[in-house]
N, C-alpha and C. Protein backbone atom coordinates (compact mmCIF):
# COMPACT_ATOMS: atom_id res chain seq x y z
N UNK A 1 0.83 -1.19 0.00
CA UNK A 1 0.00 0.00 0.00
C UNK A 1 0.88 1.26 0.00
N UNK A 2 1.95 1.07 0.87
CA UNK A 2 2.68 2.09 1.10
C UNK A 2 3.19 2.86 -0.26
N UNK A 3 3.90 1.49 -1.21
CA UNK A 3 3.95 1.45 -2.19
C UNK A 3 3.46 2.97 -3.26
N UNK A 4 2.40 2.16 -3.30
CA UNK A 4 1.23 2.57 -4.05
C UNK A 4 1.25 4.24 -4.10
N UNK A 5 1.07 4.87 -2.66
CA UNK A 5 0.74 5.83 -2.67
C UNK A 5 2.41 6.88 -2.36
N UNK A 6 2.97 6.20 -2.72
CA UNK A 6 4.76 7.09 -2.56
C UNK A 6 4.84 7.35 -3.99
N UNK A 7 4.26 6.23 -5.02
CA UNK A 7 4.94 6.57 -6.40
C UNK A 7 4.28 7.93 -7.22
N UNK A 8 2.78 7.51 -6.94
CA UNK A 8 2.28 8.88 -7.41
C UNK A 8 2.68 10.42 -6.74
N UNK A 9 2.37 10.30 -5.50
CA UNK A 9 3.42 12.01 -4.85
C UNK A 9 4.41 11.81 -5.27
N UNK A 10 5.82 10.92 -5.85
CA UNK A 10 7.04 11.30 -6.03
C UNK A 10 6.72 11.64 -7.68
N UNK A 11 5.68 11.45 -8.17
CA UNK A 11 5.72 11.73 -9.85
C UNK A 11 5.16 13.13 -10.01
N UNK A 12 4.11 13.54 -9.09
CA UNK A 12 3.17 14.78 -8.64
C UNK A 12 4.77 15.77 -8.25
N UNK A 13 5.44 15.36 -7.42
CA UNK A 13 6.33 16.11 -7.08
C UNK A 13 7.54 16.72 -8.26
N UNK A 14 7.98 15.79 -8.95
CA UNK A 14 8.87 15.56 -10.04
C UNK A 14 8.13 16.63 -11.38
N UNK A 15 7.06 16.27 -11.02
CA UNK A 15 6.09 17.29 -12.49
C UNK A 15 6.37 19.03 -11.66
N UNK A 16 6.01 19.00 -10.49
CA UNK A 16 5.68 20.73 -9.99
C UNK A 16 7.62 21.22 -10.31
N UNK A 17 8.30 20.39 -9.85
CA UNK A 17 9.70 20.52 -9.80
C UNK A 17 9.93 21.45 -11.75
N UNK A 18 9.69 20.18 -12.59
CA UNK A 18 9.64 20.65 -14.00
C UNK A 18 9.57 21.84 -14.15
N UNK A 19 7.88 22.00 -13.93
CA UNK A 19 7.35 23.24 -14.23
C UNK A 19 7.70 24.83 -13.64
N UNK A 20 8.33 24.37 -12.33
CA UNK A 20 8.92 25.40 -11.83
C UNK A 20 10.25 26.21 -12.17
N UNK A 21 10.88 24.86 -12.80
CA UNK A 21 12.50 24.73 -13.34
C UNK A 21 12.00 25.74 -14.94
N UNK A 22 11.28 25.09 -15.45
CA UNK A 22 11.07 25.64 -16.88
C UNK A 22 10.01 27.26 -16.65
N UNK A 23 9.30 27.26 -15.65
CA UNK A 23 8.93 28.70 -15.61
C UNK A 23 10.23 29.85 -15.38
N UNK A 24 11.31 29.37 -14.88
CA UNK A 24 12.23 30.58 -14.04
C UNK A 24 12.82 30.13 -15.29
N UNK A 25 13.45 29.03 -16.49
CA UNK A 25 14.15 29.80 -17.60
C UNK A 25 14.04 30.51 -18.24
N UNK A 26 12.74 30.60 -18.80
CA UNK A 26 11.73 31.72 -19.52
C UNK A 26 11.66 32.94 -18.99
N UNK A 27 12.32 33.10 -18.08
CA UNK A 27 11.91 34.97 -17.51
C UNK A 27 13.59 35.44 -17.75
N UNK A 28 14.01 36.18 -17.65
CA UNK A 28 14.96 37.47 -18.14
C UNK A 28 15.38 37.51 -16.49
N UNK A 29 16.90 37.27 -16.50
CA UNK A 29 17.92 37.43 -15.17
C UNK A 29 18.31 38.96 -15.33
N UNK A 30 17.41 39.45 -14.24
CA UNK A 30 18.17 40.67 -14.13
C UNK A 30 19.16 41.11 -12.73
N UNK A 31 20.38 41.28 -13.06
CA UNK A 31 21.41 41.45 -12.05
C UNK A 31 20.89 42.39 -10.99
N UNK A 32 21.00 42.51 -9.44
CA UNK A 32 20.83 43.68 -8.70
C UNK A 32 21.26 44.81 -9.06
N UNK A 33 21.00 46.05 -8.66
CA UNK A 33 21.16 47.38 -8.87
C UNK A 33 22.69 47.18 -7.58
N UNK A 34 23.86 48.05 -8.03
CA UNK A 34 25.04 47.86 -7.20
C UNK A 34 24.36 48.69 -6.50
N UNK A 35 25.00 48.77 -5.16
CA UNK A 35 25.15 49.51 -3.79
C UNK A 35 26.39 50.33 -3.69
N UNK A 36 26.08 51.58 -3.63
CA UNK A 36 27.56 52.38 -3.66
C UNK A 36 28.34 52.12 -2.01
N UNK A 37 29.54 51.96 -2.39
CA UNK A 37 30.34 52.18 -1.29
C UNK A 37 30.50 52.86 -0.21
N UNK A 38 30.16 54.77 -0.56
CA UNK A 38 30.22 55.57 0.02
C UNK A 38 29.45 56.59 -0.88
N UNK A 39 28.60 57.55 -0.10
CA UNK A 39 28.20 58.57 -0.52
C UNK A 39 28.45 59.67 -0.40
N UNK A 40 28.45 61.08 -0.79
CA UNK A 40 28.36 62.24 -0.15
C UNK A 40 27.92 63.30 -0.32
N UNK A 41 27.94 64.06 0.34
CA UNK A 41 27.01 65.41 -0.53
C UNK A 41 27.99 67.02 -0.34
N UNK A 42 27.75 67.52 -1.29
CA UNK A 42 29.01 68.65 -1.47
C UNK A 42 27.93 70.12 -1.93
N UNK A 43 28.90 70.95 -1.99
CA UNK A 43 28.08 72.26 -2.25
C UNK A 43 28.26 72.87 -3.14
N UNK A 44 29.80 72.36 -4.16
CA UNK A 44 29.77 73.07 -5.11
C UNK A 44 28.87 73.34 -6.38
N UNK A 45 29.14 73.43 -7.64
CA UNK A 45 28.09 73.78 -8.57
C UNK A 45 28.64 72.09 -9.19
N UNK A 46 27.48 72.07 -10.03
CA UNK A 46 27.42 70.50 -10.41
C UNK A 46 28.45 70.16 -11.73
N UNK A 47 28.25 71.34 -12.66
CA UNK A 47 29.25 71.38 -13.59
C UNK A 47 30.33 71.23 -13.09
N UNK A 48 30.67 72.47 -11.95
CA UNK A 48 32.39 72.17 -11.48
C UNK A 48 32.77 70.70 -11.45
N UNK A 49 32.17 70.02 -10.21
CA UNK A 49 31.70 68.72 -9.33
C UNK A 49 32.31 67.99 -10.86
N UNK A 50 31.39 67.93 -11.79
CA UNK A 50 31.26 66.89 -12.75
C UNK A 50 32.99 67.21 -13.95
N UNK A 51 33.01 68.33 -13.76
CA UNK A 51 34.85 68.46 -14.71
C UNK A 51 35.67 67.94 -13.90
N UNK A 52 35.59 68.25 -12.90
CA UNK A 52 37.08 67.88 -11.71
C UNK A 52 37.31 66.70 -11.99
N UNK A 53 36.06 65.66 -11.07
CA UNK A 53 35.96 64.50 -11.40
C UNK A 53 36.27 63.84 -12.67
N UNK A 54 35.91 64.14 -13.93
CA UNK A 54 36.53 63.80 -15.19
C UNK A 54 37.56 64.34 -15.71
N UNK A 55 38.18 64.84 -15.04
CA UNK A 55 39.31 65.78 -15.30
C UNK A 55 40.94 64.39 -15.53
N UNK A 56 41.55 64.60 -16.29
CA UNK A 56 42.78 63.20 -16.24
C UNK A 56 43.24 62.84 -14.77
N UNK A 57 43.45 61.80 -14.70
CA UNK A 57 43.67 61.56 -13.34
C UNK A 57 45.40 60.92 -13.57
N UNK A 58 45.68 61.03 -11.98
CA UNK A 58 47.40 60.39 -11.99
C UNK A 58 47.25 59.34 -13.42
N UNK A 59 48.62 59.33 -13.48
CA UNK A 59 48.70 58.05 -14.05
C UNK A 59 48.84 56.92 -13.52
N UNK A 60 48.05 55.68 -14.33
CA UNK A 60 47.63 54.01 -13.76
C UNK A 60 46.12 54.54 -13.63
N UNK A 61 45.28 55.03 -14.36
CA UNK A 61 43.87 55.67 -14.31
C UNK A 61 43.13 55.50 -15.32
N UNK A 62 42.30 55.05 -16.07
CA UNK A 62 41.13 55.97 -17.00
C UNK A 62 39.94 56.22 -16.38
N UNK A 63 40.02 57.87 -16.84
CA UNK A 63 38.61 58.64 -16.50
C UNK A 63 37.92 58.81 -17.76
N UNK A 64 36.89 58.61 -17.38
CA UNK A 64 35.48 58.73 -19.28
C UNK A 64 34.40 58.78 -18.37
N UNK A 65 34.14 60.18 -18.87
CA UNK A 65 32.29 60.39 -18.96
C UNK A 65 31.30 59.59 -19.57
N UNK A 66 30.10 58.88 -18.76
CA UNK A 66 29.52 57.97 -19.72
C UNK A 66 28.13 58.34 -19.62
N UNK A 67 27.76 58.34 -20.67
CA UNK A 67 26.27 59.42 -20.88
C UNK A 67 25.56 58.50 -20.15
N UNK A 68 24.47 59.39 -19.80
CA UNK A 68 23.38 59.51 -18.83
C UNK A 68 21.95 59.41 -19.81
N UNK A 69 21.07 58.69 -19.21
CA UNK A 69 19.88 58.75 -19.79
C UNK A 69 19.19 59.84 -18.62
N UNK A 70 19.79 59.79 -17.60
CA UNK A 70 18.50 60.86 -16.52
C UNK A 70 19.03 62.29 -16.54
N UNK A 71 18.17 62.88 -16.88
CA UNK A 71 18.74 64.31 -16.62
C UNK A 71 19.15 64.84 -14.79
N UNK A 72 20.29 65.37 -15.01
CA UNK A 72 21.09 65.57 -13.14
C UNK A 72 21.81 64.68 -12.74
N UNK A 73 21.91 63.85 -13.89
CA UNK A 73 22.91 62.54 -13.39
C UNK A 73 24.04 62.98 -14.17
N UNK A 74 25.36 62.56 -13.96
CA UNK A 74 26.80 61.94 -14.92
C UNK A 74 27.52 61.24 -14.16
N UNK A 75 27.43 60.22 -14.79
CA UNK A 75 28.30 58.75 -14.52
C UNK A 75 29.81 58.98 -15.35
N UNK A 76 31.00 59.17 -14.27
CA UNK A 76 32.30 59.52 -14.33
C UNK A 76 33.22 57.92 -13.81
N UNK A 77 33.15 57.48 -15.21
CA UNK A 77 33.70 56.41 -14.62
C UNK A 77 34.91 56.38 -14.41
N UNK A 78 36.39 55.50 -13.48
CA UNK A 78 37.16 55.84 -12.54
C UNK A 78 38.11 54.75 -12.34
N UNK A 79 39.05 54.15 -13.42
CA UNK A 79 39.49 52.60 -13.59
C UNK A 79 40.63 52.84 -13.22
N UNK A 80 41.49 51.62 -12.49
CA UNK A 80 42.50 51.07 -12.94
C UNK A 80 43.32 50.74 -13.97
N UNK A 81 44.51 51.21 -14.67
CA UNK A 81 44.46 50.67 -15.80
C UNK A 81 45.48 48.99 -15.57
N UNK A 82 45.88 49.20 -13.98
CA UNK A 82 45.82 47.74 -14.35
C UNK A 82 44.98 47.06 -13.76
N UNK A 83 43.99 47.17 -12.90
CA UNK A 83 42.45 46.63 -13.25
C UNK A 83 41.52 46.63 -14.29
N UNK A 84 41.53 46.78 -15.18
CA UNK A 84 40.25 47.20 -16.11
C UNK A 84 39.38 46.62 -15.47
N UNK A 85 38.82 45.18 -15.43
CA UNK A 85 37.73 44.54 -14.75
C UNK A 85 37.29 45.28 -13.38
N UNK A 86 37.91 46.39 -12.40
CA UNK A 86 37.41 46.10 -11.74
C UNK A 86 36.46 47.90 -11.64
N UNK A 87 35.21 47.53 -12.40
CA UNK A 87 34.57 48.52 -13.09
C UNK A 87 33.79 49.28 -11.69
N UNK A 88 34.48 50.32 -11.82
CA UNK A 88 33.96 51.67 -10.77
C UNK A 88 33.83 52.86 -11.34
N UNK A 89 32.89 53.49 -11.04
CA UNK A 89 32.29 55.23 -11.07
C UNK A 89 31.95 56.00 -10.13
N UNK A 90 32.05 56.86 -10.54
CA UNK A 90 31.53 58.42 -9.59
C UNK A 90 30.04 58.51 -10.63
N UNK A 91 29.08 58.17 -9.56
CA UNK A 91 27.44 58.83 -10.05
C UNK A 91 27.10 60.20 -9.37
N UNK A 92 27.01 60.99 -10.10
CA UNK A 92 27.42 62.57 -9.48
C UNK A 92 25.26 63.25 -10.03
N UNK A 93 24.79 63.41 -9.24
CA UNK A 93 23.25 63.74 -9.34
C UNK A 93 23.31 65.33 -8.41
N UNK A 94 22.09 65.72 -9.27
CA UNK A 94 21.90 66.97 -8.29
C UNK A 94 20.35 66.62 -7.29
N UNK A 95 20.69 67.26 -6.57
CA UNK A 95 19.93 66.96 -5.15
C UNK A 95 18.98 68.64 -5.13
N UNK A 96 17.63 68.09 -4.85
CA UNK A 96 16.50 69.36 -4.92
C UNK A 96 16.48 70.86 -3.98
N UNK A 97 17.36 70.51 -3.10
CA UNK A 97 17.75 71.74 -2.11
C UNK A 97 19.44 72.29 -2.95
N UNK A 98 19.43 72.15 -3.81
CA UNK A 98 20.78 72.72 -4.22
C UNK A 98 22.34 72.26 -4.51
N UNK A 99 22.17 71.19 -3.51
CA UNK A 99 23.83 69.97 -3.24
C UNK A 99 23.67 69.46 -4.13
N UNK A 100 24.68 68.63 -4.21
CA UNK A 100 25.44 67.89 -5.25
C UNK A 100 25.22 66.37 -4.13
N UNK A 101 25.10 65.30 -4.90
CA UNK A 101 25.31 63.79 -4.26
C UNK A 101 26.62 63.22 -4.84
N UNK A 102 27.12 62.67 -4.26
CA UNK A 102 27.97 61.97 -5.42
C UNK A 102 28.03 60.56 -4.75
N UNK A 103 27.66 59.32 -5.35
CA UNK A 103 27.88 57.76 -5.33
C UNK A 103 29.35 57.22 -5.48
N UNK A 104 30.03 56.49 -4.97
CA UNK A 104 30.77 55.84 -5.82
C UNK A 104 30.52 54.58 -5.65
N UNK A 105 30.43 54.19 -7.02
CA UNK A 105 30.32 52.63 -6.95
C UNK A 105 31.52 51.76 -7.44
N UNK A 106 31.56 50.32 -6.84
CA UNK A 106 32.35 49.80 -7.32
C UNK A 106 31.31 48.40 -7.40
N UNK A 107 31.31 47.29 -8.51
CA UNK A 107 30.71 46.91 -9.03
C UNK A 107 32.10 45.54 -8.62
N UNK A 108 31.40 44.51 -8.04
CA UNK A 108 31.89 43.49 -7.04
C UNK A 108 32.64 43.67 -6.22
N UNK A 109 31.99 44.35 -5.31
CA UNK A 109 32.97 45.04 -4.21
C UNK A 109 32.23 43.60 -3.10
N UNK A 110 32.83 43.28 -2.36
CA UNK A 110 32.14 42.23 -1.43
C UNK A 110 32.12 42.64 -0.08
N UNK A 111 31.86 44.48 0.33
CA UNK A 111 32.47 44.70 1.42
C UNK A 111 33.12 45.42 2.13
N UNK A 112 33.31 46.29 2.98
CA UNK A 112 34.57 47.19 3.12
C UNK A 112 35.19 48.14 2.18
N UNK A 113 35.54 48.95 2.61
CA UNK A 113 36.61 49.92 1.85
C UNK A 113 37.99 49.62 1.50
N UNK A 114 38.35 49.95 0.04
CA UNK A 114 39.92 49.44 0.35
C UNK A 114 40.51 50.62 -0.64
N UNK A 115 41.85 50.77 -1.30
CA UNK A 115 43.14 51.47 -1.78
C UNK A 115 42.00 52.34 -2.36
N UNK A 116 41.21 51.73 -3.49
CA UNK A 116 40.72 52.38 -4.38
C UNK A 116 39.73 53.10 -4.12
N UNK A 117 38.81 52.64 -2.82
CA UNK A 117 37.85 53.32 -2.67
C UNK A 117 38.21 55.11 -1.70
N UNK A 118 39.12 54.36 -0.75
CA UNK A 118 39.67 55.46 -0.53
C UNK A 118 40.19 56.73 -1.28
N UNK A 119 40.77 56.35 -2.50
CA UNK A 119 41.32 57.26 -3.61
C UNK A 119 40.25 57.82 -4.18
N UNK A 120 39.09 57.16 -4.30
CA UNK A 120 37.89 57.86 -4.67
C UNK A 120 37.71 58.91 -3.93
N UNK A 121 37.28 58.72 -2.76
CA UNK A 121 36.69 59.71 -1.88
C UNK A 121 37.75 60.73 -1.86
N UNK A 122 38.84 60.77 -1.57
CA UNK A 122 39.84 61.78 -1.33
C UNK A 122 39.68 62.87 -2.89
N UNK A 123 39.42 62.25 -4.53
CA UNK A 123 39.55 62.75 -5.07
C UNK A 123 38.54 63.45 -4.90
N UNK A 124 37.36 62.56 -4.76
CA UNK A 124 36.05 63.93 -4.70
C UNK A 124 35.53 64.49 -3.73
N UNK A 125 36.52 64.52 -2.37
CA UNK A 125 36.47 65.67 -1.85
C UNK A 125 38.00 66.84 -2.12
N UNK A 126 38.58 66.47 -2.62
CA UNK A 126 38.88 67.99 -3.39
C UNK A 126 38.65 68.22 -4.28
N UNK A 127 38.08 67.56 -4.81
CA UNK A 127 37.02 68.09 -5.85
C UNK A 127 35.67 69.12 -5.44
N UNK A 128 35.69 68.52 -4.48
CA UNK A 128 33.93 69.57 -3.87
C UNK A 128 34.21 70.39 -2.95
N UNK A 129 36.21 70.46 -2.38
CA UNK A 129 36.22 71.88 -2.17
C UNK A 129 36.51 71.29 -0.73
N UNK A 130 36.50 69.97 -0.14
CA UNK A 130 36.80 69.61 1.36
C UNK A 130 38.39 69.03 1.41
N UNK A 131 38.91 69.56 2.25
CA UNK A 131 40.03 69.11 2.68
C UNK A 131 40.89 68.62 2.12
């Protein structure tokens, strides 16, 4: 008896399994939205904010402006050149009371701050006029 009634739930089970497997291939993997590292907010004018930041950096760097679909945004991206892979930007937005935001992201960061992120922040706060 026992039999009997194990084979059909393990076939009932095996079918929902299928259908579940083949519903989630059919949909579109979309990656999370990154989490910036550090944020901040500054006072200068946004143009300034946004040249500095794209402005050539030391060398072992590429800086490139990368167009924006939102208006108040520019994405200043911020590489290694002997990282290339390890793809980071300055997301520089204007904020409705007047400031400036600026993001930096680093895109598989697993964590903590390290060389680079630090070098970020230092650049864009003299860039926005702090210390």
């Amino acid at each position: 008896m026992f039999k009997h009634v194990m084979v059909p739930a393990l076939l009932s089970l095996a079918a929902a399994a299928c259908s579940t497997v083949d519903k989630l291939g059919s949909e579109p993997i979309t990656p999370p939205k990154p989490v910036p590292a550090w944020s901040s907010i500054y006072t200068v004018p946004y143009d300034s904010m946004v040249t500095c930041l794209a402005a050539p950096a030391a060398s072992g760097f590429v800086v490139n402006i990368e167009p924006s679909s939102a208006p108040g945004t520019t994405t200043v991206l911020y590489v290694p050149q002997s990282a290339p892979q390890a793809e980071s930007r300055y997301v520089v937005k204007r904020v409705p009371d007047g400031t400036i935001q600026v993001d930096w992201i680093r895109v598989g960061t697993v964590g903590g701050l390290d060389w680079l992120d630090v070098q970020a922040r230092q650049r864009a706060n003299r860039c926005g006029g702090i210390g």
